[in-house]
N, C-alpha and C. Protein backbone atom coordinates (compact mmCIF):
# COMPACT_ATOMS: atom_id res chain seq x y z
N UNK A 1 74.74 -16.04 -38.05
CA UNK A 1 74.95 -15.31 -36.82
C UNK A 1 74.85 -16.30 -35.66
N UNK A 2 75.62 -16.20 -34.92
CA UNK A 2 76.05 -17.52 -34.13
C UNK A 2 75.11 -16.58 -32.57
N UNK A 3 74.49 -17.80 -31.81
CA UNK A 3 73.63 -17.03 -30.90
C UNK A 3 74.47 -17.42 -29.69
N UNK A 4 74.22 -18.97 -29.32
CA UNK A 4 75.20 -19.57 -28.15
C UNK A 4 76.27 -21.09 -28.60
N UNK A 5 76.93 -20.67 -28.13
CA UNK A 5 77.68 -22.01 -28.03
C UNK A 5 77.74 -22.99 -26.72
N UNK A 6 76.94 -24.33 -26.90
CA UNK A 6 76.75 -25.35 -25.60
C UNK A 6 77.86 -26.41 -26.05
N UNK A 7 78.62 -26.27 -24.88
CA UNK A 7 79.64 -27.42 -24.87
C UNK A 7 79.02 -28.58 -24.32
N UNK A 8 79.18 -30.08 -25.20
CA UNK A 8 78.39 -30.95 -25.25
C UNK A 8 80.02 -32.39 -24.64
N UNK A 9 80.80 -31.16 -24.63
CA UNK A 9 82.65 -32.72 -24.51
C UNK A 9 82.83 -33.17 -25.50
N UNK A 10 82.15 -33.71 -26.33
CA UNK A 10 82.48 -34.39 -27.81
C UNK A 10 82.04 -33.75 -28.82
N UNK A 11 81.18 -32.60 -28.78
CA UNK A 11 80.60 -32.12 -29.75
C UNK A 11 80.54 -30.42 -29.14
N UNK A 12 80.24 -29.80 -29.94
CA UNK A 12 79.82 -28.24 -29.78
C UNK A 12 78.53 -28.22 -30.19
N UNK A 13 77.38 -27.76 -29.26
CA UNK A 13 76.03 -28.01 -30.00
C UNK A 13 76.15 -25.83 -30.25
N UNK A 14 76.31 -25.82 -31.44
CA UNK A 14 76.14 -23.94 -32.13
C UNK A 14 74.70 -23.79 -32.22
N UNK A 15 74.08 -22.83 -31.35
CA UNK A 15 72.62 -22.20 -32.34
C UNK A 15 73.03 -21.15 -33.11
N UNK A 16 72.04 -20.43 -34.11
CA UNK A 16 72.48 -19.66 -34.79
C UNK A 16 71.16 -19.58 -35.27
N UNK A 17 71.02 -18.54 -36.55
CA UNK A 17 70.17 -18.15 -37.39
C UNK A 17 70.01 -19.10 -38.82
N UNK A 18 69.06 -19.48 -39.16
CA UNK A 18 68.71 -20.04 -40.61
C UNK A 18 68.48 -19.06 -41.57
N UNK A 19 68.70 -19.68 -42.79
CA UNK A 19 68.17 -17.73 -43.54
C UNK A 19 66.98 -17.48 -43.82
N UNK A 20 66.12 -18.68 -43.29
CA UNK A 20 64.46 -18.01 -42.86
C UNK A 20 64.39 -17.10 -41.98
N UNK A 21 65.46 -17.15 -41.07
CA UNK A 21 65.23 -16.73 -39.56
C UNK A 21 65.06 -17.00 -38.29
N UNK A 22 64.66 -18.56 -38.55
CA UNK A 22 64.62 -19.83 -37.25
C UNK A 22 66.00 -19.96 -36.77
N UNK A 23 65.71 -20.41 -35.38
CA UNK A 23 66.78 -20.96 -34.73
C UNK A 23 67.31 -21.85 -34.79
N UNK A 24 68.07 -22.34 -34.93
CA UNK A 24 68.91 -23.88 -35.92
C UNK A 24 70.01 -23.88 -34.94
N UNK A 25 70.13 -25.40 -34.77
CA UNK A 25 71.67 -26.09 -33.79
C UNK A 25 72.82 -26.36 -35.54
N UNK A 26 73.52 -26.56 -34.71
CA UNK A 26 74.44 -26.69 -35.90
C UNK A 26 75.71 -28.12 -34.82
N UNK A 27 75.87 -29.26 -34.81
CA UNK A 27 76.59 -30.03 -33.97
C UNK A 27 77.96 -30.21 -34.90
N UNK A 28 78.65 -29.76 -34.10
CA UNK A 28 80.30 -29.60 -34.67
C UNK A 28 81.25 -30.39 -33.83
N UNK A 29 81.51 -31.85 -34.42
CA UNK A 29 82.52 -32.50 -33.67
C UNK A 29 83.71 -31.95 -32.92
N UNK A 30 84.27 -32.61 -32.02
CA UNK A 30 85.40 -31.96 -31.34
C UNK A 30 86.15 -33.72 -31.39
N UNK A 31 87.10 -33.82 -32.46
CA UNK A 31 87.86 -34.86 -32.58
C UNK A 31 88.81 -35.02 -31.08
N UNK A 32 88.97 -36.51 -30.78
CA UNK A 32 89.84 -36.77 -30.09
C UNK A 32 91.14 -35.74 -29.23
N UNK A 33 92.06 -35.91 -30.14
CA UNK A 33 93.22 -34.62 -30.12
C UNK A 33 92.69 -33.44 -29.79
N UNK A 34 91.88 -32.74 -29.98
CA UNK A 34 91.17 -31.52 -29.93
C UNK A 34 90.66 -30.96 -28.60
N UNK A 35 90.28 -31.87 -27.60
CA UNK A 35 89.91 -31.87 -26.29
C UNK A 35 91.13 -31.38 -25.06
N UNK A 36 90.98 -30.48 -25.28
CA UNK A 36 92.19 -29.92 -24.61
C UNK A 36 91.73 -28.35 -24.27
N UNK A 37 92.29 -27.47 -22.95
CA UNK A 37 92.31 -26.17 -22.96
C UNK A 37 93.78 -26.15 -22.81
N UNK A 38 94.21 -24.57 -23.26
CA UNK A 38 95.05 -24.12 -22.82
C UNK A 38 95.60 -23.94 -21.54
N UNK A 39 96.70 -24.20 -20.94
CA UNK A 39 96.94 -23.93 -19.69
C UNK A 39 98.58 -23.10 -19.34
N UNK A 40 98.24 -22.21 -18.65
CA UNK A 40 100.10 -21.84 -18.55
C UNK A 40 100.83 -22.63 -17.94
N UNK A 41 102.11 -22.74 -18.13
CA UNK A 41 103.14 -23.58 -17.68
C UNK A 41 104.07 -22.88 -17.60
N UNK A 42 105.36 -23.75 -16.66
CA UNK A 42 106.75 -22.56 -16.72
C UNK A 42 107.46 -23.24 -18.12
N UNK A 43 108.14 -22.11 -18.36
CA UNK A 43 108.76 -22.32 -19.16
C UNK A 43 109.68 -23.20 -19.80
N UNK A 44 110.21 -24.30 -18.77
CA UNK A 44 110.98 -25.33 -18.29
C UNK A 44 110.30 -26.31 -18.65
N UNK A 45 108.56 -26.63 -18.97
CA UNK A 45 107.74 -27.83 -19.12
C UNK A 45 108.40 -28.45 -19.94
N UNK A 46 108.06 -29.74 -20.24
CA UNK A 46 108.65 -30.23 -21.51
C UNK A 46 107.53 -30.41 -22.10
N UNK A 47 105.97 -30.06 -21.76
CA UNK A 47 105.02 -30.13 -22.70
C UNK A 47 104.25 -28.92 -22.95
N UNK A 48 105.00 -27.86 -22.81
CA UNK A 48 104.83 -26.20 -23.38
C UNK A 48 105.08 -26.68 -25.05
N UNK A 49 103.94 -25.83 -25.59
CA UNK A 49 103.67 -25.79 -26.74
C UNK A 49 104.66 -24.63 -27.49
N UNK A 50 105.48 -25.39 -28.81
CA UNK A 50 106.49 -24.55 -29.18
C UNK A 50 106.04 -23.36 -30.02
N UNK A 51 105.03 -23.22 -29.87
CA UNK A 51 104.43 -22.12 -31.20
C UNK A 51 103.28 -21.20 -29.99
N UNK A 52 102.66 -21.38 -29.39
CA UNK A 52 101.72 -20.74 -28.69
C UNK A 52 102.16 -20.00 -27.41
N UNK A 53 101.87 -19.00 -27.04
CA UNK A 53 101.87 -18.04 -26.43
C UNK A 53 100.50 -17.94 -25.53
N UNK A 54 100.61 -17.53 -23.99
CA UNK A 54 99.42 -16.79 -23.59
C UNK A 54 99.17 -15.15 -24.31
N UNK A 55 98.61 -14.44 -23.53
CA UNK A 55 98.57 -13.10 -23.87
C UNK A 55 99.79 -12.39 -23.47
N UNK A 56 100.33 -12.45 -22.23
CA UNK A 56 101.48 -11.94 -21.68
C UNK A 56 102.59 -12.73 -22.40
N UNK A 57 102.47 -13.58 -23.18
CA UNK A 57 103.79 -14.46 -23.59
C UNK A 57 104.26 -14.84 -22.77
N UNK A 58 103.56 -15.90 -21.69
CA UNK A 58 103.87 -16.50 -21.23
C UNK A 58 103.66 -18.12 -21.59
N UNK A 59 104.66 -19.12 -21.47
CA UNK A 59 103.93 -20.37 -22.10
C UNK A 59 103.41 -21.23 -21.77
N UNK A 60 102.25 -21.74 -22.85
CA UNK A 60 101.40 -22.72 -22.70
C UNK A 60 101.37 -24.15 -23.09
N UNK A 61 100.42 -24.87 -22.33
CA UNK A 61 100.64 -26.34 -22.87
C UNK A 61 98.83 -26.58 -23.18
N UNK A 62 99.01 -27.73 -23.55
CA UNK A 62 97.41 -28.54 -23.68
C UNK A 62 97.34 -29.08 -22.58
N UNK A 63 95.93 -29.03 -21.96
CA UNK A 63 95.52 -29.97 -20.69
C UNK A 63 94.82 -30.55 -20.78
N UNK A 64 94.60 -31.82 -21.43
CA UNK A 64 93.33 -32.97 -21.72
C UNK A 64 92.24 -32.44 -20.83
N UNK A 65 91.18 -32.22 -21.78
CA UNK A 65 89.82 -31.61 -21.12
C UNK A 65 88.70 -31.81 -21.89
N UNK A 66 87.53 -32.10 -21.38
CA UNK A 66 86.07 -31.59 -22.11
C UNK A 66 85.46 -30.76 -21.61
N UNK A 67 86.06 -29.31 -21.17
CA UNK A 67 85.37 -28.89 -20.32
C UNK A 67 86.09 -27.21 -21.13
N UNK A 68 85.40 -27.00 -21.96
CA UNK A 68 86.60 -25.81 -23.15
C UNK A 68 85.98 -24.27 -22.34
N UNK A 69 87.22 -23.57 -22.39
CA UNK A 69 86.47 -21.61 -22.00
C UNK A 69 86.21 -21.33 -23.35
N UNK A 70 85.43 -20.33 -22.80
CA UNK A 70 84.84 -19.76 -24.09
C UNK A 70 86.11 -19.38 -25.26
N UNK A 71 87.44 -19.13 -25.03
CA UNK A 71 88.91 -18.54 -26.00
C UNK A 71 88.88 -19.71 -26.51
N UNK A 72 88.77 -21.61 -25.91
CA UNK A 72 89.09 -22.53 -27.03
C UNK A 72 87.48 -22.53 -27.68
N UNK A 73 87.04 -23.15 -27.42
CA UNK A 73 85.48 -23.06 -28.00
C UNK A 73 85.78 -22.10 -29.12
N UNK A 74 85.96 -20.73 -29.25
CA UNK A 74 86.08 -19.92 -30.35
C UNK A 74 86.96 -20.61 -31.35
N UNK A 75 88.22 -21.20 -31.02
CA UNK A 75 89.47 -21.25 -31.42
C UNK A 75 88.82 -22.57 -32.14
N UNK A 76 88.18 -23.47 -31.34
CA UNK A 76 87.99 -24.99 -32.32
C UNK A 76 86.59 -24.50 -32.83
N UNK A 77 86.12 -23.26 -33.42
CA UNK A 77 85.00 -22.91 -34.34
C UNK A 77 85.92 -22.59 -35.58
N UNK A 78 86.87 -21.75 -35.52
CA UNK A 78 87.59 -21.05 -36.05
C UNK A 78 88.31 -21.97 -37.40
N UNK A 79 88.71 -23.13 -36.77
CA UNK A 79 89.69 -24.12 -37.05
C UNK A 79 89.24 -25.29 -37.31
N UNK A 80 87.43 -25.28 -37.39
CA UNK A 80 86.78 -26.12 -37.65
C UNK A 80 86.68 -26.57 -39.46
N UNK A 81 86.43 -27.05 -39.87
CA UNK A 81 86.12 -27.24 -40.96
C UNK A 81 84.98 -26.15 -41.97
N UNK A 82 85.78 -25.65 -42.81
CA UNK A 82 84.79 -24.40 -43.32
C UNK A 82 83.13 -25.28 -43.66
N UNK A 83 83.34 -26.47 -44.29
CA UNK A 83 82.29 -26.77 -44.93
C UNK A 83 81.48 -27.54 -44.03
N UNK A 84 81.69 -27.40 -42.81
CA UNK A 84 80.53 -27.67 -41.72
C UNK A 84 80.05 -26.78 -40.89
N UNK A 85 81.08 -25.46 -40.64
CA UNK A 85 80.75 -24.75 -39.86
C UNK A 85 80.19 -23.48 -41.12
N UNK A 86 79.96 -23.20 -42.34
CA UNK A 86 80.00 -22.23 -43.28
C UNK A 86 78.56 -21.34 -42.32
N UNK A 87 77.31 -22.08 -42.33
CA UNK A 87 76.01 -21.39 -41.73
C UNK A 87 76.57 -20.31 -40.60
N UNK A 88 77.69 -20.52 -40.02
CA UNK A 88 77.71 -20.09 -38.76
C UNK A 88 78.26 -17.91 -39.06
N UNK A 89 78.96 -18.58 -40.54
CA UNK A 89 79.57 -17.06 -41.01
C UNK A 89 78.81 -16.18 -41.65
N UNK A 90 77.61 -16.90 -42.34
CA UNK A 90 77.33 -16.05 -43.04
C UNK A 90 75.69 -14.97 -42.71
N UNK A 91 75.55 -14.15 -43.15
CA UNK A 91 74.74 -13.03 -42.75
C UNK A 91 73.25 -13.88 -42.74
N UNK A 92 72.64 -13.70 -41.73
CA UNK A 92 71.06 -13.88 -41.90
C UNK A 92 70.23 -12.98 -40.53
N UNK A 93 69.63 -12.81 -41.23
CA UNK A 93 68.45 -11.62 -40.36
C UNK A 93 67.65 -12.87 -39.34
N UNK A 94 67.34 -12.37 -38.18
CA UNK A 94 66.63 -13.57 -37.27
C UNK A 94 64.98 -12.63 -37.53
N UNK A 95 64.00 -13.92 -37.29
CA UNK A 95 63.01 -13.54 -37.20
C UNK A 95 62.58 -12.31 -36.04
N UNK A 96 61.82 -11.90 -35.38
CA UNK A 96 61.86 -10.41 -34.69
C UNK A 96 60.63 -9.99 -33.97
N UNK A 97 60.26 -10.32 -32.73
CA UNK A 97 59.26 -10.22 -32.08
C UNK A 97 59.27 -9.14 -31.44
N UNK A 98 58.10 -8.67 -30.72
CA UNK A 98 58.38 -7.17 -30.02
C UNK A 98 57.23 -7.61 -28.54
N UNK A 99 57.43 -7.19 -27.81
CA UNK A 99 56.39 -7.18 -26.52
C UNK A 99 56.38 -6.24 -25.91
N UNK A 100 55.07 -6.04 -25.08
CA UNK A 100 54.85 -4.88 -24.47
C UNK A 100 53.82 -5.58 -23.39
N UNK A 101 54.11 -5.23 -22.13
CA UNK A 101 53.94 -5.16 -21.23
C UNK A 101 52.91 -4.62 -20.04
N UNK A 102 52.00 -4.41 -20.08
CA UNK A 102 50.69 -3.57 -19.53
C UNK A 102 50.44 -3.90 -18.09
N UNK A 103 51.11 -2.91 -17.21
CA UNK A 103 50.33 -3.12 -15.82
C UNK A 103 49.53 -2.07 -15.31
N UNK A 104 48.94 -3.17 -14.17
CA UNK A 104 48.02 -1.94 -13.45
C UNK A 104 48.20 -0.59 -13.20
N UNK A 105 47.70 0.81 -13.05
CA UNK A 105 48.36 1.82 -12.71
C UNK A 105 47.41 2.29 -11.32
N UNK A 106 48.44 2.27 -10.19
CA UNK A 106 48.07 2.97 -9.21
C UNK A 106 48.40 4.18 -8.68
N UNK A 107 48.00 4.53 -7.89
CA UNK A 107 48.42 5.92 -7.10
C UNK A 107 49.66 6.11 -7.22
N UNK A 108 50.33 4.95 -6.64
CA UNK A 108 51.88 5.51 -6.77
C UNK A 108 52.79 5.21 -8.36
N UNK A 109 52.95 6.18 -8.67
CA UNK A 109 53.93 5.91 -10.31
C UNK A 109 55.17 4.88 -9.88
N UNK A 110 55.86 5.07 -8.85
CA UNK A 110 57.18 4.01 -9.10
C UNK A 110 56.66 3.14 -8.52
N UNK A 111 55.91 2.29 -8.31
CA UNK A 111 55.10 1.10 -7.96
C UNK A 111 55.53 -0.01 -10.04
N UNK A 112 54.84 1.10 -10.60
CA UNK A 112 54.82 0.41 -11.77
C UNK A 112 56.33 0.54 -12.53
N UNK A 113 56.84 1.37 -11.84
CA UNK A 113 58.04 0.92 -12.99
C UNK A 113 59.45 0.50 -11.98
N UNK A 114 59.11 -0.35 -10.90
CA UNK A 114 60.05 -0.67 -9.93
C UNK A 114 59.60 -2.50 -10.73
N UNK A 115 61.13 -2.49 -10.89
CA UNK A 115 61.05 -4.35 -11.72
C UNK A 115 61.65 -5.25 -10.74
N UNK A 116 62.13 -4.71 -9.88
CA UNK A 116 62.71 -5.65 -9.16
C UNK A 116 61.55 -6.07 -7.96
N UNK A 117 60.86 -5.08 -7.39
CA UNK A 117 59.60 -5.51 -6.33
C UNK A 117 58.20 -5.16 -6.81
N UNK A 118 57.99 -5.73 -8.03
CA UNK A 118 56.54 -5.66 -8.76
C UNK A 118 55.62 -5.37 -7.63
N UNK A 119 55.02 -4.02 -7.58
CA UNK A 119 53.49 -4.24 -7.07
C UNK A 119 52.35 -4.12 -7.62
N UNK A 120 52.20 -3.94 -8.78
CA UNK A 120 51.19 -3.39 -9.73
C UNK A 120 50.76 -5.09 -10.61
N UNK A 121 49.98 -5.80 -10.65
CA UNK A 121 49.51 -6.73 -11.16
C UNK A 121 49.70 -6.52 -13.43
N UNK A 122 50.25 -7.23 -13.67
CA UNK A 122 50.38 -7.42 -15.09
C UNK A 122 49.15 -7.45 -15.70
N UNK A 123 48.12 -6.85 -16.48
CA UNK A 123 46.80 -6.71 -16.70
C UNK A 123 47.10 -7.39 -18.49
N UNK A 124 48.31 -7.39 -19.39
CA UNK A 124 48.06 -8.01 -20.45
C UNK A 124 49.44 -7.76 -21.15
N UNK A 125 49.69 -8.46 -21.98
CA UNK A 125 51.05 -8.90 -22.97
C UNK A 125 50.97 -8.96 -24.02
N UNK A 126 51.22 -8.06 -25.09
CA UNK A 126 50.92 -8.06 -26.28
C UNK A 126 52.41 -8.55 -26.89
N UNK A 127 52.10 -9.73 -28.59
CA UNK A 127 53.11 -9.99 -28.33
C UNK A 127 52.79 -10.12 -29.92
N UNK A 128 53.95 -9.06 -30.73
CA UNK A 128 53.94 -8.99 -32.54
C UNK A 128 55.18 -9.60 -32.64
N UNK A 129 54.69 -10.47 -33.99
CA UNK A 129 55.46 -10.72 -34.68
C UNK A 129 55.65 -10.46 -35.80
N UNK A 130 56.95 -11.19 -36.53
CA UNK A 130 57.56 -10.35 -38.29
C UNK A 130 56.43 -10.44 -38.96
N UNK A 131 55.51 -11.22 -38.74
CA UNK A 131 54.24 -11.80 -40.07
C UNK A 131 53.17 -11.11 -40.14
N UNK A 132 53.54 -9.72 -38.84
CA UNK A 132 52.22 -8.95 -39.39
C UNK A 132 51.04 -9.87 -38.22
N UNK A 133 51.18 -10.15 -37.30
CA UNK A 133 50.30 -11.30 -36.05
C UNK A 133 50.71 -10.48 -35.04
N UNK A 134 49.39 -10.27 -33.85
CA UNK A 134 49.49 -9.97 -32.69
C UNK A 134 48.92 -10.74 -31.95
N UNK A 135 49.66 -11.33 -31.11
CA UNK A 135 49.07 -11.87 -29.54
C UNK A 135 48.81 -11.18 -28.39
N UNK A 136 47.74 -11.51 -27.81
CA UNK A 136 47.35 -10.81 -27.00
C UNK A 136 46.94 -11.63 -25.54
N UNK A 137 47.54 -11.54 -25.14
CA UNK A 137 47.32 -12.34 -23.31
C UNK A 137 47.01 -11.23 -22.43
N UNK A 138 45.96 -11.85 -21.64
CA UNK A 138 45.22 -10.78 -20.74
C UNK A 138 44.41 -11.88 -19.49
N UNK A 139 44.32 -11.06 -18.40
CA UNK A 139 43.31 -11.65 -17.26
C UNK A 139 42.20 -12.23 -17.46
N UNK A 140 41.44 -11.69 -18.02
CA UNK A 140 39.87 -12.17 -18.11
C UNK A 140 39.78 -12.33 -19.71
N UNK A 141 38.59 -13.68 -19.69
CA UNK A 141 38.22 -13.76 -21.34
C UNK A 141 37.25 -13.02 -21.72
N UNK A 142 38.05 -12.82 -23.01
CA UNK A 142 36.97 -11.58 -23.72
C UNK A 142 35.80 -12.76 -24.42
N UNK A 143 34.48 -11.75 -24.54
CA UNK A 143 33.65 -12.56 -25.12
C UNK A 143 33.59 -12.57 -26.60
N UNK A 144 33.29 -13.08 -27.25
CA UNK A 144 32.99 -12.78 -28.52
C UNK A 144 33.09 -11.26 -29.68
N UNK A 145 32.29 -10.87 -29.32
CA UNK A 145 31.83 -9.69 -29.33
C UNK A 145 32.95 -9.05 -29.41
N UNK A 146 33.74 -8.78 -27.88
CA UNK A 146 34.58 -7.82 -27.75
C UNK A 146 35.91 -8.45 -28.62
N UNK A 147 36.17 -9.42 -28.80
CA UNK A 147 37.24 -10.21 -29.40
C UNK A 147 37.43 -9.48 -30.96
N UNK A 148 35.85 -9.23 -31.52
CA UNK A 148 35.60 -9.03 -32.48
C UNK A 148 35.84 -7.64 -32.89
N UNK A 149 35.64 -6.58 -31.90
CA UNK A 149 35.49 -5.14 -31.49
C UNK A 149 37.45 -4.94 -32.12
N UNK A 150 37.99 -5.63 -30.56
CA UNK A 150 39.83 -5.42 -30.39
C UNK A 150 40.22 -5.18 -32.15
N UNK A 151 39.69 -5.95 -33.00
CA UNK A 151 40.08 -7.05 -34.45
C UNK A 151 39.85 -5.55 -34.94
N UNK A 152 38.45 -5.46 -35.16
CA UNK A 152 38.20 -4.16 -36.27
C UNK A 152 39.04 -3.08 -35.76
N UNK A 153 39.28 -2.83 -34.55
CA UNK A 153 39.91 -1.85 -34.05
C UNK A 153 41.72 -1.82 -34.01
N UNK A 154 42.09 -2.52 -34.78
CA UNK A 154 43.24 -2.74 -34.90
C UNK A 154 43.80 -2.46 -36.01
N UNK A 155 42.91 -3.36 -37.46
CA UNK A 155 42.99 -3.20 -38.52
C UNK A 155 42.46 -2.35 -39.10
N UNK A 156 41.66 -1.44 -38.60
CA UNK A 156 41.49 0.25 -38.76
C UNK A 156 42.13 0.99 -38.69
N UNK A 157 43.06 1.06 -37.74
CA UNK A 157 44.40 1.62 -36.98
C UNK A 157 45.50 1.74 -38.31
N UNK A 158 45.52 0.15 -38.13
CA UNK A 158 46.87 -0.16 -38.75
C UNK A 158 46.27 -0.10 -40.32
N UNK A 159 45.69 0.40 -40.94
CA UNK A 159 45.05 0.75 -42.49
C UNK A 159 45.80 1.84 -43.18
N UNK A 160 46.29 2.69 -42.38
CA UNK A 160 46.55 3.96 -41.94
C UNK A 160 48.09 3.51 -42.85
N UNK A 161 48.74 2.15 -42.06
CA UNK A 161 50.30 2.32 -42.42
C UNK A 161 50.50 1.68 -43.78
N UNK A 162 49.35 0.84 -44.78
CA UNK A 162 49.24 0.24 -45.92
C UNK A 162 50.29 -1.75 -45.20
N UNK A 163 50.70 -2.19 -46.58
CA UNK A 163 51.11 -3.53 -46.36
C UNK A 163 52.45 -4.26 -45.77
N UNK A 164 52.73 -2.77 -45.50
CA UNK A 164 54.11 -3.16 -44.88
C UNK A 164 54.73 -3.42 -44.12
């Protein structure tokens, strides 16, 4: 599963999914010849391309470039070599975090759920992951004790749903 494509001019740096689930680059040459976008031309060019078409069928030429839109970028993935680009086709699940968000609550309710002019102070960030792990970021340090309290009180909770 292909995430972004960074045009590098000589190279395509691909992230994507590993079939652990990590994020993995994948660097896919862009040969010589290859450096080119599409560009329209009149029809009259003498370096309109005899086989290619825009969308309107209107015609196109190559314009020496390292600088690809996202239509060539696709097009030199496409046309890349199966046995370098293969990771990029095939199915993998990404690893899968979840967060949640905890702010202050005051008098006024749209205080806290206005995202664009935060007035309510962020009080803590809980942050699960696939492995069955919760993080927990908050204002003040907990002591011991209570660190210990959150723990039992979690895995009491979650006892409830068995190992899954």
């Amino acid at each position: 599963m292909i995430v972004d494509i960074e045009n590098k001019g000589t190279y395509l740096n691909v992230s994507h999914f590993s079939d652990e689930g990590d994020l993995v680059f994948l660097h896919i040459p862009v040969p010589e010849e290859e450096r080119f976008v599409w560009s329209k031309c009149y029809p009259n060019d003498r370096k309109k391309d005899p086989e290619w078409k825009d969308w309107t069928g209107a015609p196109v030429k190559k314009a020496s470039s390292e600088r690809y839109d996202k239509y060539r970028m696709a097009q030199m993935l496409e046309e890349s070599d199966r046995n370098i680009t293969s990771p990029l086709w095939e199915y993998q699940t990404p690893k899968k975090y979840f967060l949640d968000i905890e702010v202050e609550i005051t008098d006024e309710m749209a205080d806290a759920l206005d995202t664009e002019n935060t007035k309510n102070r962020v009080l803590s960030i809980g942050i699960a992951t696939d492995k069955c792990k919760l993080i927990v970021l908050g204002l003040d340090p907990l002591t011991q004790e209570q660190q210990v309290s959150i723990h039992n009180k979690l895995n009491s909770y979650f006892e409830k749903t068995g190992d899954e």
